[in-house]
N, C-alpha and C. Protein backbone atom coordinates (compact mmCIF):
# COMPACT_ATOMS: atom_id res chain seq x y z
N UNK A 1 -2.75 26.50 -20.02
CA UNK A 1 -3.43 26.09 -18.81
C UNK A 1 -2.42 25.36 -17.92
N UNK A 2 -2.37 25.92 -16.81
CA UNK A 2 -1.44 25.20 -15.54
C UNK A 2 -1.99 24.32 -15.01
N UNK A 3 -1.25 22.85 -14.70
CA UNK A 3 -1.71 21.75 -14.11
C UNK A 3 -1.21 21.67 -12.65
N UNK A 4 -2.37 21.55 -12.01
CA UNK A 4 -1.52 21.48 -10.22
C UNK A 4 -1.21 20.67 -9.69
N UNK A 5 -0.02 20.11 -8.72
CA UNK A 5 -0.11 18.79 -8.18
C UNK A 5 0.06 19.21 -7.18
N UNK A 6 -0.32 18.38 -5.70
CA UNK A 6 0.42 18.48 -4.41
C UNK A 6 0.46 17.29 -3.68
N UNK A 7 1.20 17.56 -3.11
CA UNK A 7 1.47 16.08 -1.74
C UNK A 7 0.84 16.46 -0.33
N UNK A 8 0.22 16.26 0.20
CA UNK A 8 -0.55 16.49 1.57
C UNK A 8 0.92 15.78 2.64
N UNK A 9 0.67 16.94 3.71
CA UNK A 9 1.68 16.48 4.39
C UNK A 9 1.51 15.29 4.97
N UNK A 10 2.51 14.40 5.71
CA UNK A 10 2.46 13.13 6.49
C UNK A 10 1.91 11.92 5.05
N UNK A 11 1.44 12.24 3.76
CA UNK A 11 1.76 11.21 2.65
C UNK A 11 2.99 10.26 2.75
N UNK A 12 3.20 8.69 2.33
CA UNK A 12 4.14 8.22 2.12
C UNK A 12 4.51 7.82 1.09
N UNK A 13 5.09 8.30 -0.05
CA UNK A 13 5.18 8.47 -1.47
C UNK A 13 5.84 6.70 -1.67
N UNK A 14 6.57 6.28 -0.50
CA UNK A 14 7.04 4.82 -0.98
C UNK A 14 6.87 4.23 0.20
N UNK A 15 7.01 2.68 -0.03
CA UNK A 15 6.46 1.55 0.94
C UNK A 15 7.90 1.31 1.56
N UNK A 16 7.75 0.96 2.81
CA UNK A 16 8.55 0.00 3.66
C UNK A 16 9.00 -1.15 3.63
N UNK A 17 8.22 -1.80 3.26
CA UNK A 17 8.77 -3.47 3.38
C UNK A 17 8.74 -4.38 2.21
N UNK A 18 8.93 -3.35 0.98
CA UNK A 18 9.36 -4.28 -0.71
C UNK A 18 8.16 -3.55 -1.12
N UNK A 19 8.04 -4.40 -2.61
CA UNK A 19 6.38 -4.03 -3.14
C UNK A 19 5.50 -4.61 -3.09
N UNK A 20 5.67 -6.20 -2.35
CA UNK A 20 4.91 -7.26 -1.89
C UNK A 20 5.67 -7.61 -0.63
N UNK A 21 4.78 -8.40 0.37
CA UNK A 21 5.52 -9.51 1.13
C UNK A 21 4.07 -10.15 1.25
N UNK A 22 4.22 -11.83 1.30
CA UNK A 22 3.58 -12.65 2.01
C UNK A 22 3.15 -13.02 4.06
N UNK A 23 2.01 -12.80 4.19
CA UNK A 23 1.57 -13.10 5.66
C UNK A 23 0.17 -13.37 5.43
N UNK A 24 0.23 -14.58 6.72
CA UNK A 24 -0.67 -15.52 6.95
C UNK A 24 -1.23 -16.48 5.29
N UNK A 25 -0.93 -16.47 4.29
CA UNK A 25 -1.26 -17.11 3.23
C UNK A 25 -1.28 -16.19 2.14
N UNK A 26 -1.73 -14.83 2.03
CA UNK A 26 -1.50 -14.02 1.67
C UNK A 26 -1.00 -12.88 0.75
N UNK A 27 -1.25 -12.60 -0.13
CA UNK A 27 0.15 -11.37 -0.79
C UNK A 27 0.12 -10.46 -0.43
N UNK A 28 0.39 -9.22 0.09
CA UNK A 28 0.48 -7.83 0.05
C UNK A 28 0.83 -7.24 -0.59
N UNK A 29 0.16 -5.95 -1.60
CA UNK A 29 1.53 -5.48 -2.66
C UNK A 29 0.83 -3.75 -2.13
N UNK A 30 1.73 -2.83 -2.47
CA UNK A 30 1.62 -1.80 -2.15
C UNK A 30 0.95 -1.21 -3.47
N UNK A 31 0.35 -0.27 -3.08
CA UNK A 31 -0.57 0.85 -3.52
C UNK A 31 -0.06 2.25 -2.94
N UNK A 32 0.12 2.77 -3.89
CA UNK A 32 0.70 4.02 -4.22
C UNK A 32 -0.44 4.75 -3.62
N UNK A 33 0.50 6.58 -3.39
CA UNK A 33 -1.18 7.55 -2.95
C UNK A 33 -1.78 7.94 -4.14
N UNK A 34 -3.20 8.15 -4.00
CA UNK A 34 -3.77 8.31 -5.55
C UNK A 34 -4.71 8.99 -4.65
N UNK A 35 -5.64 9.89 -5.62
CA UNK A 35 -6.95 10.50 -5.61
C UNK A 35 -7.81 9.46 -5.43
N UNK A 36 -9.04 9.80 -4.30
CA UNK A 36 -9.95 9.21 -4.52
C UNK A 36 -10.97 8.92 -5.98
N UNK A 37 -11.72 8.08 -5.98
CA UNK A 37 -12.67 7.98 -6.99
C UNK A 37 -13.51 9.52 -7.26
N UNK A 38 -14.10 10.18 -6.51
CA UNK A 38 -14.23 11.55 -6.70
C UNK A 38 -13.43 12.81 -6.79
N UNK A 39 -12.09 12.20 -6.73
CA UNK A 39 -10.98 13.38 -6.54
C UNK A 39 -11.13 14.68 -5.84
N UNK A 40 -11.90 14.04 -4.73
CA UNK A 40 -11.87 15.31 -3.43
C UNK A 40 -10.99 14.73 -2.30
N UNK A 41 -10.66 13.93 -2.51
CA UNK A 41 -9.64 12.88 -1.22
C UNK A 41 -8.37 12.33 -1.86
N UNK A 42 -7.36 12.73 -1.09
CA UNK A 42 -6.23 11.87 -1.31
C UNK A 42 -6.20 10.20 -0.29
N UNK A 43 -6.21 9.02 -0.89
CA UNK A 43 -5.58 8.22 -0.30
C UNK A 43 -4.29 7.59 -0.37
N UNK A 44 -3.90 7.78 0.92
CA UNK A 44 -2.07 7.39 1.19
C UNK A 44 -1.74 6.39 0.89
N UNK A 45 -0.52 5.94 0.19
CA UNK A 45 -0.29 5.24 0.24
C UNK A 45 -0.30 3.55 0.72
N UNK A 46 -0.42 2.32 0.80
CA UNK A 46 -0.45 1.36 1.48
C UNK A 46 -0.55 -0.17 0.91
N UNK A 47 -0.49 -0.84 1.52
CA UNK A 47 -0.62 -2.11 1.47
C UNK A 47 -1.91 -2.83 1.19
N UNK A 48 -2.00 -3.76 0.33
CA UNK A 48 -3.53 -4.07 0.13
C UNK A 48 -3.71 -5.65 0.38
N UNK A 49 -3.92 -6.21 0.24
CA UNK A 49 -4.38 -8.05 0.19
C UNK A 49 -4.17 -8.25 -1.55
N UNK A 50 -3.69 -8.75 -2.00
CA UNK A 50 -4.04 -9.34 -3.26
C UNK A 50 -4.02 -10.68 -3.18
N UNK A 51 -4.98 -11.39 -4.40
CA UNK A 51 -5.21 -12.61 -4.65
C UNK A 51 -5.60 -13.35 -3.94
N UNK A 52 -5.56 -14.61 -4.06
CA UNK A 52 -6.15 -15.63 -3.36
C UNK A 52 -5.67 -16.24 -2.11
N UNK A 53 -5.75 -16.98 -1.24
CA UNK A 53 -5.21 -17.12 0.07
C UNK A 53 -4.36 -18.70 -0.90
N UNK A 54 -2.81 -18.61 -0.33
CA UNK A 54 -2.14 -19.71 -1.41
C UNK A 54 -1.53 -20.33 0.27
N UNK A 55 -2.05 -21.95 0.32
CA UNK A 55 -1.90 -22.94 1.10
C UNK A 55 0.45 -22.72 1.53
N UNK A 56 1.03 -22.17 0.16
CA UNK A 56 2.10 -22.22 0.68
C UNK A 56 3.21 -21.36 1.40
N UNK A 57 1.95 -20.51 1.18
CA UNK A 57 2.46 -18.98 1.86
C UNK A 57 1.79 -19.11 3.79
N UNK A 58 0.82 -20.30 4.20
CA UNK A 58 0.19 -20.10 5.26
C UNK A 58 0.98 -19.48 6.23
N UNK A 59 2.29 -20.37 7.00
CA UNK A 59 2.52 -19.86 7.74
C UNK A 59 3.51 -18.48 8.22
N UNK A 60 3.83 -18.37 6.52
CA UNK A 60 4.89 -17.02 7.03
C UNK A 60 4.19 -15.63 7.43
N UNK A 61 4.65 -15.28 8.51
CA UNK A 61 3.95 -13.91 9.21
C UNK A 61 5.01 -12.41 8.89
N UNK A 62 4.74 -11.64 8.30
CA UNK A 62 5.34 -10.55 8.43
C UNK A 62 5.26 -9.84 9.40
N UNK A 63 6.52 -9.07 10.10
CA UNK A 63 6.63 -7.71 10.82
C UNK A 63 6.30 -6.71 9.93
N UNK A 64 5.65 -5.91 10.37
CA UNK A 64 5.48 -4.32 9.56
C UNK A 64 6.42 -3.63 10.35
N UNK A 65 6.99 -2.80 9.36
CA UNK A 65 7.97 -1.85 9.80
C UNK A 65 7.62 -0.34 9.02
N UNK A 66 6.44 -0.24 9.64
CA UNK A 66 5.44 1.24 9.39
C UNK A 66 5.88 2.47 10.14
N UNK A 67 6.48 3.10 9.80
CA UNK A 67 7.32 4.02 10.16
C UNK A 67 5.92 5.57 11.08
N UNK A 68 4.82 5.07 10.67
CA UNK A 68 3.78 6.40 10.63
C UNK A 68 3.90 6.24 12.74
């Protein structure tokens, strides 16, 4: 049995700006593209919020350097 994979065009297989950065209090860590929960959808790659909002991260602001 053959297993299929594909990449949908305009996908971004890797992140831009590390695998985390901190803004506004913040973490960001990237998320890879994966199948949706029903595996009829690809979602792209991206950046998510993690954790808790941390008092020492408040004021640093990131630039995104999102290439899309």
């Amino acid at each position: 049995m053959a297993i299929g994979f594909s990449i949908e065009v305009g996908d971004q297989p890797f992140y831009t700006d590390g695998p985390s950065y901190w803004d506004g209090g913040y973490e960001w860590v990237w998320i890879p593209g994966h199948r949706g929960k029903h595996h009829d959808e690809w979602i792209h790659g991206h950046y998510a919020r993690h954790g808790k909002f941390q008092r020492e991260h408040a004021k640093e602001h990131h630039q995104h350097h999102d290439q899309r």
